[in-house]
Protein backbone atom coordinates (compact mmCIF):
# COMPACT_ATOMS: atom_id res chain seq x y z
CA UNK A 1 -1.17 23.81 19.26
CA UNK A 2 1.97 22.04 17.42
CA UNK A 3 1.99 18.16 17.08
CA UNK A 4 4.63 18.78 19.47
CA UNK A 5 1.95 19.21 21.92
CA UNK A 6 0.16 15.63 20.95
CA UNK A 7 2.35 13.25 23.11
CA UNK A 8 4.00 11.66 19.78
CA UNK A 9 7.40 10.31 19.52
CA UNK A 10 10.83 11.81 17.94
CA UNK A 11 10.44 9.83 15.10
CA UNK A 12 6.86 10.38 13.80
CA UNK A 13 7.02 13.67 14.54
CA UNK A 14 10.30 14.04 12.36
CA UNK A 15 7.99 12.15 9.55
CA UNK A 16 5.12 14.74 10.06
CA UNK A 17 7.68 17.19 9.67
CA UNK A 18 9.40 15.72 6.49
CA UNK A 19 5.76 15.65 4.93
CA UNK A 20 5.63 19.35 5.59
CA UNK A 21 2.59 19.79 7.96
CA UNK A 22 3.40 21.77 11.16
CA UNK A 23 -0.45 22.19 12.64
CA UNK A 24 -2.67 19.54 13.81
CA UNK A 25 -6.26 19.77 12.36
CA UNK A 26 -9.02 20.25 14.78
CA UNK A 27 -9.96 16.29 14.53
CA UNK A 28 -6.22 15.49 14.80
CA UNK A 29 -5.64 17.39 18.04
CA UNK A 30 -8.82 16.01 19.50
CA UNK A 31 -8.06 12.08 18.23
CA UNK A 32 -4.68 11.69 18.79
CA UNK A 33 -4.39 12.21 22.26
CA UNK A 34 -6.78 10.35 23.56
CA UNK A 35 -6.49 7.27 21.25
CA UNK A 36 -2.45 7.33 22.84
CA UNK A 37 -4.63 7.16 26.21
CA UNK A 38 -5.94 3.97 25.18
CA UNK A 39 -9.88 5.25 24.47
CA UNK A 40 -12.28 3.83 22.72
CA UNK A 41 -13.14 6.34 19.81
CA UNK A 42 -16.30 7.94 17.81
CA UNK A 43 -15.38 10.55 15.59
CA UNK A 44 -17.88 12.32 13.34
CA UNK A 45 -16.07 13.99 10.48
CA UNK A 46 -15.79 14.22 6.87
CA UNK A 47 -13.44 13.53 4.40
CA UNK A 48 -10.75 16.25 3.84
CA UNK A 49 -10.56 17.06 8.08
CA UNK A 50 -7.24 15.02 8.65
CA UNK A 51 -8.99 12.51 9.95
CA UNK A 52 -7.22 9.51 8.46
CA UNK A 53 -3.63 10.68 9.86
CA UNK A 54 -5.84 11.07 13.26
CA UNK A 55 -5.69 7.77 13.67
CA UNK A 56 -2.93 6.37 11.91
CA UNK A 57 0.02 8.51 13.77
CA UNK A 58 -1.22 7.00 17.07
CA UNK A 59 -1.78 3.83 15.74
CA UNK A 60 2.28 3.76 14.28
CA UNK A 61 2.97 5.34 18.08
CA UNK A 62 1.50 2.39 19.74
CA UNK A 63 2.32 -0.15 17.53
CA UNK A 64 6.19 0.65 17.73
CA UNK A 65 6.49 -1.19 20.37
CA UNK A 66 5.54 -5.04 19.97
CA UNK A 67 5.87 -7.55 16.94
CA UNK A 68 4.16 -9.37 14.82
CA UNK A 69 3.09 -13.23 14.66
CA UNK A 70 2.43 -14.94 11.77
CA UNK A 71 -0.79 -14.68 9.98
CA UNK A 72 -1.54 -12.57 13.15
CA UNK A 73 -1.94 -9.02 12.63
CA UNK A 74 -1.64 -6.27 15.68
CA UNK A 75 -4.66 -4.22 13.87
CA UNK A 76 -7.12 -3.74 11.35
CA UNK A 77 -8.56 -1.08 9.41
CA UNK A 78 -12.04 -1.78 7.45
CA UNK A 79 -12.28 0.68 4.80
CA UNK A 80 -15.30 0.80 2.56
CA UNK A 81 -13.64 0.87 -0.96
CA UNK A 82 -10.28 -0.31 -2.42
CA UNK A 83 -9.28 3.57 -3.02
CA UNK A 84 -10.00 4.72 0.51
CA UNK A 85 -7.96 1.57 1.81
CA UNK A 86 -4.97 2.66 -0.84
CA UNK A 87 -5.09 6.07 0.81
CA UNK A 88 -4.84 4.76 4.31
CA UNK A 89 -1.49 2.53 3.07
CA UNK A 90 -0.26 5.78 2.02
CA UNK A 91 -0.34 7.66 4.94
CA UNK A 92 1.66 4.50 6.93
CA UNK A 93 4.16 4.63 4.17
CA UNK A 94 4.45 8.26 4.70
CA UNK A 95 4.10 8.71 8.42
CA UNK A 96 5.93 5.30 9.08
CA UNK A 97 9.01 5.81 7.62
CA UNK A 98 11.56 5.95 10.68
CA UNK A 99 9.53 2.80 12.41
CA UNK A 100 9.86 -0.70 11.11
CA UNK A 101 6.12 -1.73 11.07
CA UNK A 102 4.88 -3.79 8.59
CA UNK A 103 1.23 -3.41 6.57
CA UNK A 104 -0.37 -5.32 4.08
CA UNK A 105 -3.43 -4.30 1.90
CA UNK A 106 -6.17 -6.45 1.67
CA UNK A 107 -8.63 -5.43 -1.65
CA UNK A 108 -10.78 -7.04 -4.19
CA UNK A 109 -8.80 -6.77 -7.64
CA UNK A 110 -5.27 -7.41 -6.61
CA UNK A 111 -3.49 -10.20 -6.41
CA UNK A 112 -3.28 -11.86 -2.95
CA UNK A 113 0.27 -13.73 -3.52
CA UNK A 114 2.36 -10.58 -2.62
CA UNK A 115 -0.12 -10.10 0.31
CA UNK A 116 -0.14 -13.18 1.58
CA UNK A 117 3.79 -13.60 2.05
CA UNK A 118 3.43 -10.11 4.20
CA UNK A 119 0.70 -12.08 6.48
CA UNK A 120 3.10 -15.04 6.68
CA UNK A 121 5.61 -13.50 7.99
CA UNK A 122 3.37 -11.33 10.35
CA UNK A 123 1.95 -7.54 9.95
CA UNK A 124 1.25 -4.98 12.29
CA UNK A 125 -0.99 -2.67 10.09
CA UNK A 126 -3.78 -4.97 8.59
CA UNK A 127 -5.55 -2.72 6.04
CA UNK A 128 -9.08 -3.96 4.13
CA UNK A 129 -12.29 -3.97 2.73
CA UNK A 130 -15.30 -6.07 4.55
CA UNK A 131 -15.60 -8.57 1.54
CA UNK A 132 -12.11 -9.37 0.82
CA UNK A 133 -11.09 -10.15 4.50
CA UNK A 134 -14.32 -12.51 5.11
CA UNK A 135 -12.86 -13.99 2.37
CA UNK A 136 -9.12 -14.69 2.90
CA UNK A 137 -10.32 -15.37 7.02
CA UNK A 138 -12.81 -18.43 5.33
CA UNK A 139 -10.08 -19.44 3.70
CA UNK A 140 -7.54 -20.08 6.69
CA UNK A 141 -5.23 -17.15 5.51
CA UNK A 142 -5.86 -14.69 8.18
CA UNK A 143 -6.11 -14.84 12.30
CA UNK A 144 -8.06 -12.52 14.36
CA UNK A 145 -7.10 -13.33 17.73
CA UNK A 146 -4.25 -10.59 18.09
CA UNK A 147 -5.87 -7.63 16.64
CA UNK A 148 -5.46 -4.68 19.66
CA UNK A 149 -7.07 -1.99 17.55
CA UNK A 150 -9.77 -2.05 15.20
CA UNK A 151 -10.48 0.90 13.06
CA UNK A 152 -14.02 1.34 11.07
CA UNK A 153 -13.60 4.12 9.00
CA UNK A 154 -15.88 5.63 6.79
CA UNK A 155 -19.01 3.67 8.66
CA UNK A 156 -21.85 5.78 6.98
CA UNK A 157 -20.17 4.75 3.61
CA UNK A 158 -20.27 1.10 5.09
CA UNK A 159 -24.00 1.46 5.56
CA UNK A 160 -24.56 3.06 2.42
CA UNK A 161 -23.09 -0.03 0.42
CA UNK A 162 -24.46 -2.40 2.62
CA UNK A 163 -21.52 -3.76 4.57
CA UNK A 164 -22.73 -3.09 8.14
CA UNK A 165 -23.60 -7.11 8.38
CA UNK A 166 -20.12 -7.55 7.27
CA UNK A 167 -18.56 -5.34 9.43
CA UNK A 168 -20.27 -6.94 12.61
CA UNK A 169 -19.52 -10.28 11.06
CA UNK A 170 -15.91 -9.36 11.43
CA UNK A 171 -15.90 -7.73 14.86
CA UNK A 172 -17.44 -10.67 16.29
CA UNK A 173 -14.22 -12.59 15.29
CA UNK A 174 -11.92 -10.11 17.48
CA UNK A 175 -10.61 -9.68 21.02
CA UNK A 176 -13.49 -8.44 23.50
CA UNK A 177 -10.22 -6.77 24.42
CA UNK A 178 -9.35 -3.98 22.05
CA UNK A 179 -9.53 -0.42 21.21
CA UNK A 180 -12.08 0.16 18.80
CA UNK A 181 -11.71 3.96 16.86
CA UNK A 182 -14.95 4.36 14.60
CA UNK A 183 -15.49 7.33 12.19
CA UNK A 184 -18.19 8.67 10.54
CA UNK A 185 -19.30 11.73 8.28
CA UNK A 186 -23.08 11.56 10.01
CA UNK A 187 -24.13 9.31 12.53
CA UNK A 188 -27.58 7.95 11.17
CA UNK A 189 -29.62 5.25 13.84
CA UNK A 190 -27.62 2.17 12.62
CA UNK A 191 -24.00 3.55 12.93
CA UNK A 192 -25.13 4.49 16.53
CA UNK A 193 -26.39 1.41 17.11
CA UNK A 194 -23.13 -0.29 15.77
CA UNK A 195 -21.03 1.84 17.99
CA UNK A 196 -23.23 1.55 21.29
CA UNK A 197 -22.87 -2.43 20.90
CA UNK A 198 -19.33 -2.56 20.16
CA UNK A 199 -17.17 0.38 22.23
CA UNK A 200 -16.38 0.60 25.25
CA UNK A 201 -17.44 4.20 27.40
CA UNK A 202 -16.05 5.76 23.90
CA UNK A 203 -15.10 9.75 23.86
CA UNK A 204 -16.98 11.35 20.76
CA UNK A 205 -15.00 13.73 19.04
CA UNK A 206 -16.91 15.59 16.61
CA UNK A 207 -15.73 17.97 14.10
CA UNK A 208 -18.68 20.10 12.26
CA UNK A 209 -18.76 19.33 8.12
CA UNK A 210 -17.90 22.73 6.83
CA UNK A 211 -21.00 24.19 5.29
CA UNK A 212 -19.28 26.83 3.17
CA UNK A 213 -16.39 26.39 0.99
CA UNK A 214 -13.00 27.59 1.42
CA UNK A 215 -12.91 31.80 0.14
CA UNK A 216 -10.04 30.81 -2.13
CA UNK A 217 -12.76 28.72 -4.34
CA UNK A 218 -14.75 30.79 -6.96
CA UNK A 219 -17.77 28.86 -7.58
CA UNK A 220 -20.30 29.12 -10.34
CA UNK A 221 -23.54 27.94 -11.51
CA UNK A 222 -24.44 27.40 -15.59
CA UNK A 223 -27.83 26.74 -16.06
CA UNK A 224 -28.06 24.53 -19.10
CA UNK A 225 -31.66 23.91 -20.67
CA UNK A 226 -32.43 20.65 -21.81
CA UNK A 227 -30.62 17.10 -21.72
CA UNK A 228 -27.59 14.66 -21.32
CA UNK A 229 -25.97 17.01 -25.01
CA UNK A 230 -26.69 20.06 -24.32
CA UNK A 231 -25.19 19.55 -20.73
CA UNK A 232 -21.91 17.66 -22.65
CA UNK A 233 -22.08 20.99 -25.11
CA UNK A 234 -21.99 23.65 -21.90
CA UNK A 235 -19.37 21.69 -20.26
CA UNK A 236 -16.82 21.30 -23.51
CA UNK A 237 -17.40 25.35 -23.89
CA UNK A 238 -16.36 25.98 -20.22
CA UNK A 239 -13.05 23.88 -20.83
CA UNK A 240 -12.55 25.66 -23.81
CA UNK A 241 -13.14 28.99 -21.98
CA UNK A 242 -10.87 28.03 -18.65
CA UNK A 243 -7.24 27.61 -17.70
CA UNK A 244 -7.29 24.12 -16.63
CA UNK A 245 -4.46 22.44 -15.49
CA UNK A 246 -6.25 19.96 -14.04
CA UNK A 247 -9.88 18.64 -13.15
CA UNK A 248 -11.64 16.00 -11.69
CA UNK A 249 -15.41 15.94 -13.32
CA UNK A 250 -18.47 14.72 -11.21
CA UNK A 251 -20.90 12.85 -12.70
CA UNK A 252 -23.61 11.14 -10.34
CA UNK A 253 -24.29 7.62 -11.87
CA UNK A 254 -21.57 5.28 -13.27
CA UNK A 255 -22.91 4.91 -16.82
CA UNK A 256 -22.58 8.62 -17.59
CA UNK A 257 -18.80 8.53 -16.37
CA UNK A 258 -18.36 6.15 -19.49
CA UNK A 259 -20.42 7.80 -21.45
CA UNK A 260 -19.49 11.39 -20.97
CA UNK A 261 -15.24 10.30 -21.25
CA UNK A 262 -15.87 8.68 -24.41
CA UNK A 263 -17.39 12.06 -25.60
CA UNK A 264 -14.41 13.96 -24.70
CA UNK A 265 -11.97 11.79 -26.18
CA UNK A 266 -13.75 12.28 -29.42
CA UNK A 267 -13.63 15.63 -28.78
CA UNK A 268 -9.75 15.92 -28.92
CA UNK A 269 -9.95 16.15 -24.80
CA UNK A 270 -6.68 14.87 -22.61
CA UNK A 271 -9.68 12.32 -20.08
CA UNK A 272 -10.00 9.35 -19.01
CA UNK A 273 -12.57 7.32 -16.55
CA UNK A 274 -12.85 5.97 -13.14
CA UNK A 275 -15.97 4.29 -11.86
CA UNK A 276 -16.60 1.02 -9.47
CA UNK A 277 -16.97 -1.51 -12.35
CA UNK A 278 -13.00 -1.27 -13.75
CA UNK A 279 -11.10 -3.44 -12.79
CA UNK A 280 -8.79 -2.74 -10.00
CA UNK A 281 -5.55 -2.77 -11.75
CA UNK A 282 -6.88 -0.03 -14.35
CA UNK A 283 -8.30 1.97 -12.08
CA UNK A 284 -5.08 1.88 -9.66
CA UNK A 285 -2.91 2.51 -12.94
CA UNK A 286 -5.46 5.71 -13.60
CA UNK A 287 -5.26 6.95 -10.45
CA UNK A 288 -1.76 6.94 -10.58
CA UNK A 289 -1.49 8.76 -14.10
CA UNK A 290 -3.74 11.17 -13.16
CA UNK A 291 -1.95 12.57 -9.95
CA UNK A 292 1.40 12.47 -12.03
CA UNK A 293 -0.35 14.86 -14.48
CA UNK A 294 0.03 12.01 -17.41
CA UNK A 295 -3.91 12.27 -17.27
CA UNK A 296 -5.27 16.49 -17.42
CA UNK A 297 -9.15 15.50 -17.16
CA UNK A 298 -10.54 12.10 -14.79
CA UNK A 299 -14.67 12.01 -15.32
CA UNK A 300 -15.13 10.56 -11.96
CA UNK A 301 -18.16 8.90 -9.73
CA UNK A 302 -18.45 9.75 -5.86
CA UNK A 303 -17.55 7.00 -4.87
CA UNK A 304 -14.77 6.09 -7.10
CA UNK A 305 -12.95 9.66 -6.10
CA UNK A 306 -13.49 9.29 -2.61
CA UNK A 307 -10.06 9.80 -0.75
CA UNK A 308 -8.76 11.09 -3.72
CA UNK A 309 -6.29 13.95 -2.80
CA UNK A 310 -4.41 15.50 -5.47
CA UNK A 311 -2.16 18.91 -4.56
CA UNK A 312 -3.03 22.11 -6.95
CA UNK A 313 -6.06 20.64 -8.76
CA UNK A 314 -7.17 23.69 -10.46
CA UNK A 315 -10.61 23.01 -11.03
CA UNK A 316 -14.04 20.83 -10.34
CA UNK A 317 -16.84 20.39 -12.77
CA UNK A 318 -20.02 18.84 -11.56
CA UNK A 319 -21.46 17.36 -14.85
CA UNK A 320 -24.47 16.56 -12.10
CA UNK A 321 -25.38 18.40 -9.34
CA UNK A 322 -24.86 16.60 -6.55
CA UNK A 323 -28.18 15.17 -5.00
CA UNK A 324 -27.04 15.59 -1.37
CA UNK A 325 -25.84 19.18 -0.31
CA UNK A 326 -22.91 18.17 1.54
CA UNK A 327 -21.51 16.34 -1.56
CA UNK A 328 -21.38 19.17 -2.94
CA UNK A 329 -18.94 20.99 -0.39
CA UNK A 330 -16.71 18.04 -0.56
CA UNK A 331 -16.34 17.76 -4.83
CA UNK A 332 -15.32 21.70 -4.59
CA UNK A 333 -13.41 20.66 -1.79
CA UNK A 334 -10.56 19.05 -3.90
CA UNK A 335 -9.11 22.00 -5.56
CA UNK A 336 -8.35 25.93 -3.96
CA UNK A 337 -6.44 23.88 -1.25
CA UNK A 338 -3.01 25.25 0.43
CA UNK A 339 -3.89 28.66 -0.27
CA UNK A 340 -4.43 28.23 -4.14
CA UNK A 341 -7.07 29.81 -5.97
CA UNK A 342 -9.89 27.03 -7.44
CA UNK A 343 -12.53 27.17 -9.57
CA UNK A 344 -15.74 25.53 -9.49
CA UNK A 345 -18.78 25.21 -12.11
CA UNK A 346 -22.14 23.20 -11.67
CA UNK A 347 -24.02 22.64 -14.83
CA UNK A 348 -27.88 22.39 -13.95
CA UNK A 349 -30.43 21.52 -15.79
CA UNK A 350 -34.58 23.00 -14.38
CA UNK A 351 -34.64 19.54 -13.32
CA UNK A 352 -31.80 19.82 -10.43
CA UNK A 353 -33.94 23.25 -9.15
CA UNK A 354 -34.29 21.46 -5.87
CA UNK A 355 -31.17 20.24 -5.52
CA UNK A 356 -29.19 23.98 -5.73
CA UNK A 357 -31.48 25.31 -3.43
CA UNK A 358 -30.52 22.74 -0.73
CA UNK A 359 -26.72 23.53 -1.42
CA UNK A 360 -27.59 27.34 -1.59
CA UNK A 361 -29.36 26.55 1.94
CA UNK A 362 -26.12 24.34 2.95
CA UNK A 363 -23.94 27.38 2.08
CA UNK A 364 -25.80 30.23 3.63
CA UNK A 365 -25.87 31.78 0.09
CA UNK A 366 -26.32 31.88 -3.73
CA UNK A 367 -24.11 30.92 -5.97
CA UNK A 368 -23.36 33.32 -8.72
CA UNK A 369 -24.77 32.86 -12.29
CA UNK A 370 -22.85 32.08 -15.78
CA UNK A 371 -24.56 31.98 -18.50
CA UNK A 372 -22.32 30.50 -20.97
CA UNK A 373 -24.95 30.25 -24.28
CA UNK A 374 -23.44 32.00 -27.48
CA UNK A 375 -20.24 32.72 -24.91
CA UNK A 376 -17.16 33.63 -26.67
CA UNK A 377 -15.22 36.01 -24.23
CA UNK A 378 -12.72 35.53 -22.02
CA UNK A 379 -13.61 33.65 -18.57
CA UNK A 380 -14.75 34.92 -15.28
CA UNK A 381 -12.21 36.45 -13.11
């Protein structure tokens, strides 16, 4: 199947074509048609399926026809974080270019002057996070009242940080008549709940979370006995030892992304950090350095790096293992994309023992050895 096939319009499918994809993914081919029907949506996938172009070529196919009022937008997207929301914009800039709709980007961090001209004058695409659109709505800057589709993305995330009151907070301020499109990674008992009280007879569309990583990614596991140095030790002797172009870092709690940057610095290393607790503007201006290739090493949190997608990463280093197996798949995820060769290595300590079996059990096998102690040679091939 071609996007061809998908019931889009001349123009977005010239933009799909100028951004050089020429298959749907399986969530895309499933989505798109039947949000152009008008459905109400669930769809269970991860990040990394397409799933965020799923909705948002429909969404600039529908909303080419219509305009604005002011301080009235045509839709809204709730995305968890200020990252995943920046992604989103993206892909309207990208896939938008032959239509005329406008967007604005709600997020904590930025300035809302620029913003709130855009709502002034009227936007079609409404794009935010929970806390910053309660906010600006309190405040008399925002109207609800003409919102005709409502996208919560990412609503495991939303649960996860504690946003689900937020999120129903905000719903209750729509139309009852809308098109509500709700994605998920899992579907836990509240998300459930949240979509049984809020769609309409919705279509689920579910795409299964890949439990074993692309062929094209060489993976390996360096056990590393002891603590937070010898782990730092192991991990500046496999940069030494690899070709890295470039590499995002995993580390599981926020402190150690400080911690562990600050190490490399000192350590002659091209790095720099990117947690929750920087302040938007420097962690927008890192983000942007890093997928220019100004920055060669970003020591990154989950959450931080979520949506972050940048072509021919070269490798992943999980610092931590990841305590949840299907983290896992999605940090090696980033790189050995497009047909490239990756490389991923997972320093764990006895402590994480648990934790690599689950991925191990995740991945229907083991992942191959390196001991790296006293290692001088060349790397693996």
């Amino acid at each position: 199947m071609s996007f061809d096939d998908l019931g889009l319009g001349p123009d977005l499918l010239r933009a799909v074509a100028d951004a050089g994809y020429e298959q749907p993914t399986p969530i895309q081919e499933q989505a798109i048609p039947k949000i152009l029907q008008g459905r109400d949506i669930i769809g269970v996938a991860q990040t990394g399926t397409g799933k965020t172009a799923g909705f948002t070529l429909p969404m600039i196919e529908m909303l080419g026809k219509g305009r604005a009022r002011a301080r009235m937008p045509r839709s809204l997207i709730l995305e968890p974080t200020r990252e995943l929301a920046a992604q989103v914009s993206e892909n309207f800039t990208v896939y938008g270019k032959y239509h005329k709709l406008s967007m604005a980007l709600l997020i904590g961090g930025v300035s809302f002057s620029e913003q709130d001209q855009a709502l002034t004058r009227g936007v079609d695409v409404l794009i935010a996070t929970p806390g910053r659109l309660i906010d600006q709505f309190e405040r008399g800057k925002i109207l609800l009242a003409d919102i005709k589709i409502l996208v919560v993305d990412e609503a495991d995330r939303m649960l996860d940080m504690g946003f689900i009151p937020d999120v129903e907070r905000i719903i209750k301020l729509l139309p009852r008549t809308r098109q509500t499109l709700m994605f998920s990674a899992t579907m836990p008992a509240e998300i459930r709940r949240l979509a049984d009280t809020y769609l309409t007879l919705p279509s689920q569309i579910a795409v299964a979370p890949s439990a074993t990583p692309a062929e094209n990614v060489i993976q390996r596991l360096v056990p590393v006995p002891g603590d937070f140095r010898r782990k730092r030790e192991a991990l500046r002797k496999l940069l030494a030892l690899e070709d890295v172009n470039n590499a995002i870092i995993f580390c599981n709690r926020k402190r150690d992304v400080s911690t562990l940057a600050r190490s490399l610095e000192r350590h002659g290393f091209d790095c720099a950090a990117l947690h929750g607790d920087m302040a938007q503007s420097l962690r927008t201006e890192t983000l942007e350095r890093f997928k220019n290739n100004e920055i060669k090493l970003l020591v990154a949190s989950d959450v931080a790096a979520r949506g972050l997608d940048v072509v021919g990463m070269s490798h992943v280093f999980n610092f931590d293992v990841p305590m949840t197996a299907d983290d896992y798949v999605h940090r090696i995820g980033r790189t050995g994309r497009a047909g490239r060769e990756g490389r991923s290595f997972t320093l764990a300590t006895p402590a994480d023992t648990k934790y690599v079996a689950a991925i191990e059990r995740l991945i229907g096998s083991p992942i191959e050895r390196l001991e790296i102690e006293g290692r001088r040679h060349s790397p693996v091939s």
